[in-house]
Protein backbone atom coordinates (compact mmCIF):
# COMPACT_ATOMS: atom_id res chain seq x y z
CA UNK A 1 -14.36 25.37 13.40
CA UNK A 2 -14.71 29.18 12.84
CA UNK A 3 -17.01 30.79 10.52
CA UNK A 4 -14.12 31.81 8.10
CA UNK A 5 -13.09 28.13 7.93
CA UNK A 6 -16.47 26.82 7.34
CA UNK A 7 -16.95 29.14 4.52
CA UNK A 8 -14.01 28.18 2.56
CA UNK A 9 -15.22 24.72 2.74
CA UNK A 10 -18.65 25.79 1.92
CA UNK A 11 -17.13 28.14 -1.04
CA UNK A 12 -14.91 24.87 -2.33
CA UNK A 13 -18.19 22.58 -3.06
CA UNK A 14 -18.52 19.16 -2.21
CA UNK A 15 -15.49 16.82 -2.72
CA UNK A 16 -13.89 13.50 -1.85
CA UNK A 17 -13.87 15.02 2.40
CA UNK A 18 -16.94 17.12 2.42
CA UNK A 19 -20.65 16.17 1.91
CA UNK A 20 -23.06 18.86 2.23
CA UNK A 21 -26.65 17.48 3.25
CA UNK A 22 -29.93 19.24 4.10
CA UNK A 23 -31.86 19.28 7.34
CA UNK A 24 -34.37 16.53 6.59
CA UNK A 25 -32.12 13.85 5.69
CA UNK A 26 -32.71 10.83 6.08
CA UNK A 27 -30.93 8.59 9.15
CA UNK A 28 -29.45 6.04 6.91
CA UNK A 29 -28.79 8.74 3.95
CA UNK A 30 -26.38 10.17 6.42
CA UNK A 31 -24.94 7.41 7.66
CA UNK A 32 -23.96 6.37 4.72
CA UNK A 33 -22.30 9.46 3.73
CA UNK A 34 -20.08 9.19 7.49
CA UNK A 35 -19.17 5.97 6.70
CA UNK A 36 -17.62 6.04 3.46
CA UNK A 37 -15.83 9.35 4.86
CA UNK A 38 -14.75 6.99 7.81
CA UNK A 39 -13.37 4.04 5.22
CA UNK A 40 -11.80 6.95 3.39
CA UNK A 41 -9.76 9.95 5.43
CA UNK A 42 -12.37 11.08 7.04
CA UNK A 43 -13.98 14.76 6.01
CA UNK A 44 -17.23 17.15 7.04
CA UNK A 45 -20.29 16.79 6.61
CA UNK A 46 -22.67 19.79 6.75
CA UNK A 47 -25.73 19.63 8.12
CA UNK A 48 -28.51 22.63 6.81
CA UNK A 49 -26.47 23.25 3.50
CA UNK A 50 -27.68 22.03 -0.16
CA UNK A 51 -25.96 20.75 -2.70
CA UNK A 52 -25.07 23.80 -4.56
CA UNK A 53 -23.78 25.09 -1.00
CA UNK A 54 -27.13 27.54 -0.26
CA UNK A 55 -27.34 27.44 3.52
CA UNK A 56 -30.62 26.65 4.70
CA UNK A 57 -29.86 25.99 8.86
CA UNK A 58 -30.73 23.72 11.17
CA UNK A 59 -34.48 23.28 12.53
CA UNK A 60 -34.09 19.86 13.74
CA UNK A 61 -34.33 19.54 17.38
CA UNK A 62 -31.70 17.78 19.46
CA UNK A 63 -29.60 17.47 16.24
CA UNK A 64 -26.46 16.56 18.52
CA UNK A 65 -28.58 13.22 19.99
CA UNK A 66 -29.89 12.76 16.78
CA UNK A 67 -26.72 12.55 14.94
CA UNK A 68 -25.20 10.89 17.56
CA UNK A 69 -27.68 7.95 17.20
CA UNK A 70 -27.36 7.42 14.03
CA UNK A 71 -23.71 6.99 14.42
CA UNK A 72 -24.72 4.75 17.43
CA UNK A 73 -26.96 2.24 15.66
CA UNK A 74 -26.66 2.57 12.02
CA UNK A 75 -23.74 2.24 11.81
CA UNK A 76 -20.87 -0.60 12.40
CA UNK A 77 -18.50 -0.65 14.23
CA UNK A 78 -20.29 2.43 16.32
CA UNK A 79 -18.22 5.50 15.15
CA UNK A 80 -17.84 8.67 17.81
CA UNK A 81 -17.42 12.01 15.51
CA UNK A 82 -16.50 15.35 16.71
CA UNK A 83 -20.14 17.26 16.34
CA UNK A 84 -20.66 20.93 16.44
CA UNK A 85 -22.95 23.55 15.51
CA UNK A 86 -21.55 26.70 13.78
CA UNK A 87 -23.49 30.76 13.49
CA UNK A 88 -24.02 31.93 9.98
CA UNK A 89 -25.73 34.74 8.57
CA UNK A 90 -28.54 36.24 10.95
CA UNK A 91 -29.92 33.48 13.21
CA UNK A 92 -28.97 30.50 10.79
CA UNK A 93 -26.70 27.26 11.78
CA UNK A 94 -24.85 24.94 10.64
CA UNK A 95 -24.30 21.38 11.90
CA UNK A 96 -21.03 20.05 11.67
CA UNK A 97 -19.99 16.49 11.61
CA UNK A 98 -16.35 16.10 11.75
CA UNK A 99 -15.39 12.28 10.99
CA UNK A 100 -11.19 11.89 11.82
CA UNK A 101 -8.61 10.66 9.77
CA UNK A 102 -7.36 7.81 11.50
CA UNK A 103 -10.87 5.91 11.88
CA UNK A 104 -9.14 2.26 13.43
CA UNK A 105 -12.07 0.11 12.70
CA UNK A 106 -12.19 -0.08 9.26
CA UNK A 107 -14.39 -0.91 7.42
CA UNK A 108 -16.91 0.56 8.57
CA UNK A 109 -20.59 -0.72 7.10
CA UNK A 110 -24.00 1.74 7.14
CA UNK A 111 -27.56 0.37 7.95
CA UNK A 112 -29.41 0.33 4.43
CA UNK A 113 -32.50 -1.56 5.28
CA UNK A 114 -31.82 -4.73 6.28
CA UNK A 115 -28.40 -4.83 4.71
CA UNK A 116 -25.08 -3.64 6.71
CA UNK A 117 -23.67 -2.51 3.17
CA UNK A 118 -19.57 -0.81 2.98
CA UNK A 119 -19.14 2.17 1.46
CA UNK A 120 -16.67 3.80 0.10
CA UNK A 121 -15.69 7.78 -1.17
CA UNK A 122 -15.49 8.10 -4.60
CA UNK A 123 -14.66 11.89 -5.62
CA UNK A 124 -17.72 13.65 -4.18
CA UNK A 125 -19.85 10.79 -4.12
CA UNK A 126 -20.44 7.48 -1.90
CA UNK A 127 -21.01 3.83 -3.76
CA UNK A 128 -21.08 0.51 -2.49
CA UNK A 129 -17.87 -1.03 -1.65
CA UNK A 130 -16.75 -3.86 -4.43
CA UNK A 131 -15.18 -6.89 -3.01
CA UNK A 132 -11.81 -5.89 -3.64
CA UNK A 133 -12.44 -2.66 -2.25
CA UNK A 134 -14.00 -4.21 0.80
CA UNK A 135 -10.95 -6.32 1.20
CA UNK A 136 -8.42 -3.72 1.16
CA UNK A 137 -10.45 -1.69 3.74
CA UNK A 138 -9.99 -4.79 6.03
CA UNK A 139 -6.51 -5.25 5.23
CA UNK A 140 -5.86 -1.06 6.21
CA UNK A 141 -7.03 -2.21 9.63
CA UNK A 142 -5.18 -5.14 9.95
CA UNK A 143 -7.93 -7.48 10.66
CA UNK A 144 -7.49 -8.95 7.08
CA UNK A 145 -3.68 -10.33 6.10
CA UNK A 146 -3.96 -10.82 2.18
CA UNK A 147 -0.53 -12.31 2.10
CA UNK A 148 -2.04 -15.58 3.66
CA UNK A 149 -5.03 -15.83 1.66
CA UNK A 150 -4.82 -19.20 -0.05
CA UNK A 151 -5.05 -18.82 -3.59
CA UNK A 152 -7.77 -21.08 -5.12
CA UNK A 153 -6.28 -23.46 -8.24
CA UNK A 154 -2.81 -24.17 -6.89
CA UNK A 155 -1.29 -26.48 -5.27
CA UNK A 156 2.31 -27.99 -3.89
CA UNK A 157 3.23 -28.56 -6.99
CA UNK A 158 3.23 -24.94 -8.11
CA UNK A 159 5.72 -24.05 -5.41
CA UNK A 160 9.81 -24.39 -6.01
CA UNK A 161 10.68 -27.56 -4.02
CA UNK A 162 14.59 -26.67 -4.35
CA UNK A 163 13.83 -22.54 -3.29
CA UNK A 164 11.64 -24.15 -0.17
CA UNK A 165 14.56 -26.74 0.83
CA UNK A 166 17.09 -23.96 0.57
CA UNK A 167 15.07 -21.85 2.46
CA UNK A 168 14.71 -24.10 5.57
CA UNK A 169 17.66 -25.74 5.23
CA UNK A 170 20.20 -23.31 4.05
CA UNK A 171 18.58 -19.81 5.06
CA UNK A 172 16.75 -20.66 8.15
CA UNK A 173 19.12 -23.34 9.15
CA UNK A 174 16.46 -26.08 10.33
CA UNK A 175 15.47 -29.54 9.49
CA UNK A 176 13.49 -30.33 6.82
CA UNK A 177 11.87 -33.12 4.88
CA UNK A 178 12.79 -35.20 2.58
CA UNK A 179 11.35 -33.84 -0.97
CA UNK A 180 9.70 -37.04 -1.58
CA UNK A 181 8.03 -36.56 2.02
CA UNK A 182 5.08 -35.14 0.95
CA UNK A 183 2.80 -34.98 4.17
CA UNK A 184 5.70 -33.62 6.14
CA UNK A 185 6.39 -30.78 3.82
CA UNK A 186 2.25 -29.59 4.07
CA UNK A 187 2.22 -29.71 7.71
CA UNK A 188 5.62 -27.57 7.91
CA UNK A 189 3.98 -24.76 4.96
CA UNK A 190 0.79 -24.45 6.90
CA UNK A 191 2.64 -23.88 10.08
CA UNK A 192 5.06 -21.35 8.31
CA UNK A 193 2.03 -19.81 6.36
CA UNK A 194 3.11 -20.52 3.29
CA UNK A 195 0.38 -23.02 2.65
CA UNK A 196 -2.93 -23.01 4.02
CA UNK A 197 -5.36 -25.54 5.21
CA UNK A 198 -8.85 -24.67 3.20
CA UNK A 199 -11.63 -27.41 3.16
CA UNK A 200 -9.49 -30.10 3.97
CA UNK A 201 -6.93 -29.31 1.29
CA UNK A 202 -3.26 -27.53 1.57
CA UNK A 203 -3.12 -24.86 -0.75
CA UNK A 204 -0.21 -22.25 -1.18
CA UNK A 205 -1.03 -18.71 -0.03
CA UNK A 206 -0.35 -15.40 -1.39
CA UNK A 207 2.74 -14.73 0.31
CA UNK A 208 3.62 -18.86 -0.61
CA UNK A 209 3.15 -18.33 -4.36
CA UNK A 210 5.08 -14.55 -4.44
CA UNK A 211 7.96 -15.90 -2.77
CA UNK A 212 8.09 -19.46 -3.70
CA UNK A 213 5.91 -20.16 -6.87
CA UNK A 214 7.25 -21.86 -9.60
CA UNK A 215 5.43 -19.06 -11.89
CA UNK A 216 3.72 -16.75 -9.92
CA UNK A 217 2.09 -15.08 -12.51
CA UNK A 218 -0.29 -17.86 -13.58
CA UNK A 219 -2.41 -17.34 -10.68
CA UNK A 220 -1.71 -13.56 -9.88
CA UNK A 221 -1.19 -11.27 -12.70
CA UNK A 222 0.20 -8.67 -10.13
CA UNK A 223 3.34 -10.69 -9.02
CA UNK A 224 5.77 -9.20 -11.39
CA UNK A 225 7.76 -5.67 -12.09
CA UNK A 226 7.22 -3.56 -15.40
CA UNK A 227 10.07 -2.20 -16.03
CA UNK A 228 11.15 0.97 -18.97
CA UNK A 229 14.15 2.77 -19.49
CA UNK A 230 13.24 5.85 -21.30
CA UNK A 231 15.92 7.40 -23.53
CA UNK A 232 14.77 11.07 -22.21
CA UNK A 233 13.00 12.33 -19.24
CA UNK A 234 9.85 11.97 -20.04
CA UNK A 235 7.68 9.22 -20.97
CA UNK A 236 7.93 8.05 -24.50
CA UNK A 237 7.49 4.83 -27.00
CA UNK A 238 11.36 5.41 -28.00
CA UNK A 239 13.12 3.39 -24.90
CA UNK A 240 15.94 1.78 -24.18
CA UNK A 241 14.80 -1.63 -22.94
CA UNK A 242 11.21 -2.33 -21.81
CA UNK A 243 10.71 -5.37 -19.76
CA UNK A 244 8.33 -7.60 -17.63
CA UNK A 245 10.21 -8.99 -14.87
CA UNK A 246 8.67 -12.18 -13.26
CA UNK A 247 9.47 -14.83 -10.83
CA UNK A 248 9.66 -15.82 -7.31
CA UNK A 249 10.85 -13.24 -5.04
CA UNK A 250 13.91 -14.65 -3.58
CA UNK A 251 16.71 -16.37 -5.29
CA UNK A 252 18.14 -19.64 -5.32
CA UNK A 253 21.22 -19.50 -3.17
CA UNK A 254 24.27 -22.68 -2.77
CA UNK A 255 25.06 -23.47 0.73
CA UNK A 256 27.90 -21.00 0.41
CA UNK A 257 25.49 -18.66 0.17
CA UNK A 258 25.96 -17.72 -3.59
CA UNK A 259 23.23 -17.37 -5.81
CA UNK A 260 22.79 -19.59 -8.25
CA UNK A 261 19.32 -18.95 -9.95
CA UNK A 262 18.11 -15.11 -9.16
CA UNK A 263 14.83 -13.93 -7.82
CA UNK A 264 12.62 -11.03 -8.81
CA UNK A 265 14.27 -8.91 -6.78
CA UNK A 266 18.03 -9.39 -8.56
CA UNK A 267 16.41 -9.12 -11.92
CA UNK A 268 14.78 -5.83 -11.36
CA UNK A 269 18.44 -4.68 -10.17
CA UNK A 270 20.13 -6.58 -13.17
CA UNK A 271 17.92 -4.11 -15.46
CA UNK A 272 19.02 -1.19 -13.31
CA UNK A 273 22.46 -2.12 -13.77
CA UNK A 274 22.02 -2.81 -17.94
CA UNK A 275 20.03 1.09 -18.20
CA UNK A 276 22.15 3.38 -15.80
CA UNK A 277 25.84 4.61 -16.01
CA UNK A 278 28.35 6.04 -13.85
CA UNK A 279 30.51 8.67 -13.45
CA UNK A 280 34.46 8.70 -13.03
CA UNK A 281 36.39 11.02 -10.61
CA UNK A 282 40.29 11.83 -10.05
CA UNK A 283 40.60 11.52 -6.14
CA UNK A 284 44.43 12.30 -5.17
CA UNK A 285 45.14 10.99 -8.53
CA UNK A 286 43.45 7.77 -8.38
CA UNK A 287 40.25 7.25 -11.08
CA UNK A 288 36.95 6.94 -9.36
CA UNK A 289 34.02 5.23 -10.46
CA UNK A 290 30.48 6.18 -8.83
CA UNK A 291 27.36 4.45 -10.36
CA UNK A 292 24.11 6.78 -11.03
CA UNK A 293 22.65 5.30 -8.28
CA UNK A 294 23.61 3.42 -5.34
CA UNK A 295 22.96 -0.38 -5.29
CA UNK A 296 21.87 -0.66 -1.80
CA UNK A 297 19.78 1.96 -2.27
CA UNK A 298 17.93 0.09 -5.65
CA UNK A 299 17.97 -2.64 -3.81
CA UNK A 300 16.16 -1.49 -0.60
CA UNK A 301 13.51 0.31 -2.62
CA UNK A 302 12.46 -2.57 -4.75
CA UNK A 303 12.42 -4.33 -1.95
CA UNK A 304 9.86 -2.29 -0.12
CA UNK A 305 7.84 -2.09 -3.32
CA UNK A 306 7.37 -6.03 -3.33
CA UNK A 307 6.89 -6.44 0.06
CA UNK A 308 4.17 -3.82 1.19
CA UNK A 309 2.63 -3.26 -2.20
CA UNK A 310 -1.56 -3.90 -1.78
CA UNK A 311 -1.55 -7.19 -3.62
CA UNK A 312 -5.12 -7.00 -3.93
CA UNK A 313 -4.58 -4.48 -6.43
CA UNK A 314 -4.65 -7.24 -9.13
CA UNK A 315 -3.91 -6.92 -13.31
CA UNK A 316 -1.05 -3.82 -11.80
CA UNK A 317 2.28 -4.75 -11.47
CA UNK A 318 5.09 -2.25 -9.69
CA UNK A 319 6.80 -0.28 -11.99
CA UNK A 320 10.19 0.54 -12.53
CA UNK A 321 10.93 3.48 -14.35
CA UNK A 322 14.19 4.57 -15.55
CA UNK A 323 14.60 8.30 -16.98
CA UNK A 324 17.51 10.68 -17.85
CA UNK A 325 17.69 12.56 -14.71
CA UNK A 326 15.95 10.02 -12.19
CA UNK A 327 14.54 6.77 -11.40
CA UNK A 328 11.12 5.77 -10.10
CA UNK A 329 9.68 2.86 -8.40
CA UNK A 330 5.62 3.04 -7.78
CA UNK A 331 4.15 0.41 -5.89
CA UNK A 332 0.15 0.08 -6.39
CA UNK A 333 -1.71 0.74 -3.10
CA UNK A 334 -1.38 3.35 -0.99
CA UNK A 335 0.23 3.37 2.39
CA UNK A 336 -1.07 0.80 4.74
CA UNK A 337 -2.89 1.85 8.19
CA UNK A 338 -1.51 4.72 10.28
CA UNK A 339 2.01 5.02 7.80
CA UNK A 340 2.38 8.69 6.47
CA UNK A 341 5.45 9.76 4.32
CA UNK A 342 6.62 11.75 7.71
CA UNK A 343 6.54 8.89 9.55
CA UNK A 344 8.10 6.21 7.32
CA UNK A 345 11.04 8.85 7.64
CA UNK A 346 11.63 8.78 10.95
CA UNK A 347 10.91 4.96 10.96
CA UNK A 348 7.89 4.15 11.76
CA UNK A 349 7.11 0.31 10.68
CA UNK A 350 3.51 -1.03 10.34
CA UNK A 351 3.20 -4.19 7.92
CA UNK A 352 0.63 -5.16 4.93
CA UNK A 353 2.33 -7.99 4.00
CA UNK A 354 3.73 -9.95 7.37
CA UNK A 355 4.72 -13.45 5.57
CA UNK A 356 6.37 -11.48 2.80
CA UNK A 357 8.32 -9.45 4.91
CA UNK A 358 9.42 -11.82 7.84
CA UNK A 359 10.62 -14.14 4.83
CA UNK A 360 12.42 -11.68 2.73
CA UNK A 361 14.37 -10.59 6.36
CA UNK A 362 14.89 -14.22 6.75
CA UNK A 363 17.13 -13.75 3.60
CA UNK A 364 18.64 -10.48 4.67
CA UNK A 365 16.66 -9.06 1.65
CA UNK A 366 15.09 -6.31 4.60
CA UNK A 367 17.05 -5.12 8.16
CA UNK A 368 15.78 -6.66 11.36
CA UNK A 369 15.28 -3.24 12.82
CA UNK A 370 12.60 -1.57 9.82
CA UNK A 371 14.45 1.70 9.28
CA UNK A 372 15.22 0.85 5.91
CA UNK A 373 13.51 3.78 4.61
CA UNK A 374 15.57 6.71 7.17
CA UNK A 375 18.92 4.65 7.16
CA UNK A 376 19.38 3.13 3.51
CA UNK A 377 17.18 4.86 1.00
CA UNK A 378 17.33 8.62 2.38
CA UNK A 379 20.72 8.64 3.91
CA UNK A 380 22.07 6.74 1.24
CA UNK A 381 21.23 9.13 -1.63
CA UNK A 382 22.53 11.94 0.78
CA UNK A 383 25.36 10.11 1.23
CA UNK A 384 26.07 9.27 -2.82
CA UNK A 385 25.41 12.70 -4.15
CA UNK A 386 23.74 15.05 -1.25
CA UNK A 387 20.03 14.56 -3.06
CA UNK A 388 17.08 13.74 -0.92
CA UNK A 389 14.66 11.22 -2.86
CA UNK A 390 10.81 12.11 -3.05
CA UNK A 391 8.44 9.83 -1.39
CA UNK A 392 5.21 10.72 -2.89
CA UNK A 393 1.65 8.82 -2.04
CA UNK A 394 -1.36 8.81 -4.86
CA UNK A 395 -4.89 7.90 -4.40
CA UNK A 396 -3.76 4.42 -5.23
CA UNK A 397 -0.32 4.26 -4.97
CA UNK A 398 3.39 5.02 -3.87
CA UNK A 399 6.13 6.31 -5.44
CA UNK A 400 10.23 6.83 -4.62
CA UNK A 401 11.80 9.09 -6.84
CA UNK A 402 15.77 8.41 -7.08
CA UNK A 403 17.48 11.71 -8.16
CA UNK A 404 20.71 10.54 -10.44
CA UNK A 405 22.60 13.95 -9.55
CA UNK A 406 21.86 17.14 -7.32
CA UNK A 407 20.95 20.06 -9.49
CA UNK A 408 21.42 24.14 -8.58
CA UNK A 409 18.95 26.03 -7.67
């Protein structure tokens, strides 16, 4: 880092990547501060600079080592940062901790006393970690699948016995149980995932009760889709149709493969369908109808919505919004591990949700190969009326904006 750099930061103030700290902190003040950088997107931390960004340089002796320690042993996993010492004014230095923004080993937990304590970044400051948060930090790294958590309360009986017959039997083309055959059918949903064994007792998981449950939303409030259609392009109480959309995620399908009871996943398109028009064409004299939006293209986007949302997100469903000029889909959480928006373009495929998604390509719902994103939801837009959507993360969520038509300009 040049001196020009570091003074821009400096200039900027504190923020949710930059902590500025004085010489004489304290070893477990500052390792605090690197890891809830680390659980975040890692940042700076300056070393001889105050809080209202007055440089006051470095007098601590063997700062590297010293750092270096504290990284060592206070905190967990052991984190390596990027350390270097930068000239200001006259003879005065800075220290510079550079934390990256990939950290793998997430979460990572600070010495405070006896306690190993998570933190996490909060605008400019660092706070303890809440459970939730903690959990989501372990699910970024892929040590934690949320999808297979069982979910206290529920039981067999809150799962769809016909949906989980026509789902080995029909979809997966396998043997299956009787439905009377209780025993049988637990040891086949714990060895699928869909149930879990948890102090003796077989209880649905997550990923059992969002795919499968009978009504998912009586144990999590964040299994369904709110959806609007607004009558302009803005948000407003004057709409078209305003929905909750709840359910099972897959549908109910004969052994002809028709559907013959609909899953979340048709009902959020049904209410596409109800709230968007189409457009006719003359083509060599022949009329030709083309829909707002593509259907494979609605479909493939709810579907990624449902199955890499962050489900422990609770009380927020995914939400479906429906304007004059576009539609929206914004999945809570944002996206998991190493995923950027770059990448998902090209391809890339990392998983939050395993169960949900091997199911769901059980049912043809996703593509065996993952480039759903690159091959269905960009190309197909290009392909229906030369728009590229917008794939846009938040702090805490996703969005893909559908353009209904390409404007000038």
């Amino acid at each position: 880092m040049n001196r020009a750099e570091l003074l821009e930061i400096i200039r900027n103030g504190e923020s949710s990547g930059v902590e500025f700290k004085r010489d004489d902190v304290h070893p477990q003040s500052l390792a605090k501060e690197i890891a809830s950088l680390a659980n975040l997107e890692g940042g700076y931390i300056l070393i001889g600079v105050e809080d209202d960004g007055t440089v006051t340089e470095l007098i601590h002796p063997d700062i590297e080592e010293w750092v270096m320690n504290i990284c060592s042993n206070d905190i967990h996993p052991p984190i390596i940062p990027y350390f270097e010492i930068v000239l200001w004014e006259g003879d005065k230095k800075i220290g510079v901790i550079t934390i990256p923004e990939d950290s793998p080993d997430k979460p990572y937990k600070a010495r405070q006393g006896s306690r190993w304590v998570t933190f996490v970044r909060i605008g400019s400051t660092s706070r303890e970690a809440t459970r939730e948060q903690e959990q989501r930090l372990y699910q970024t790294s892929g040590i934690f699948r949320y999808d297979i958590k069982p979910v206290p309360g529920s039981s067999l009986k809150d799962l769809d016995m016909n949906r989980l017959i026509n789902y080995f039997r029909d979809i997966r083309e396998q043997d299956c149980p009787e439905q009377e055959e209780t025993e049988q059918w637990m040891t086949l949903l714990i060895n699928t995932e869909i149930m879990v064994e948890s102090r003796g007792k077989a209880i649905p998981t997550v990923g059992g009760i969002l795919l499968f449950g009978k009504n998912p939303n009586r144990y999590l409030p964040q299994a369904g889709i709110s959806a609007v259609a607004y009558k302009g392009q803005e948000k407003d109480y004057n709409t078209n149709e305003r929905d909750v959309i709840k359910g099972p995620v897959v549908a109910l399908f004969n052994k002809d493969k028709e559907i013959v009871d609909t899953g979340l996943v048709e009902r959020a398109i049904d209410f596409v369908r109800r709230n968007t028009g189409s457009k006719s064409y003359l083509v060599e004299g022949r009329r030709i109808d083309r829909p707002d939006y593509p259907e494979e293209v609605i479909r493939e986007t709810i579907v990624n919505a449902i199955a890499h949302r962050d489900y422990t997100i609770s009380g927020t469903d995914v939400e479906l919004s429906i304007y004059g000029d576009r539609l929206e889909v914004i999945s809570p959480g944002r996206l998991p591990n190493t995923v950027t928006v770059e990448r998902m373009k090209t391809g890339y495929r990392v998983t939050r949700n395993e169960l949900i998604k091997e199911v769901l390509r059980d049912y043809h719902y996703v593509e065996a190969t993952g480039l759903g994103v690159p091959r269905k939801i960009i190309a197909g837009m290009l392909k229906h009326n030369g728009t590229e959507p917008d794939l846009i993360e938040e702090e805490y969520s996703f969005m893909v904006r559908l353009w209904r038509e390409k404007t000038e300009g």
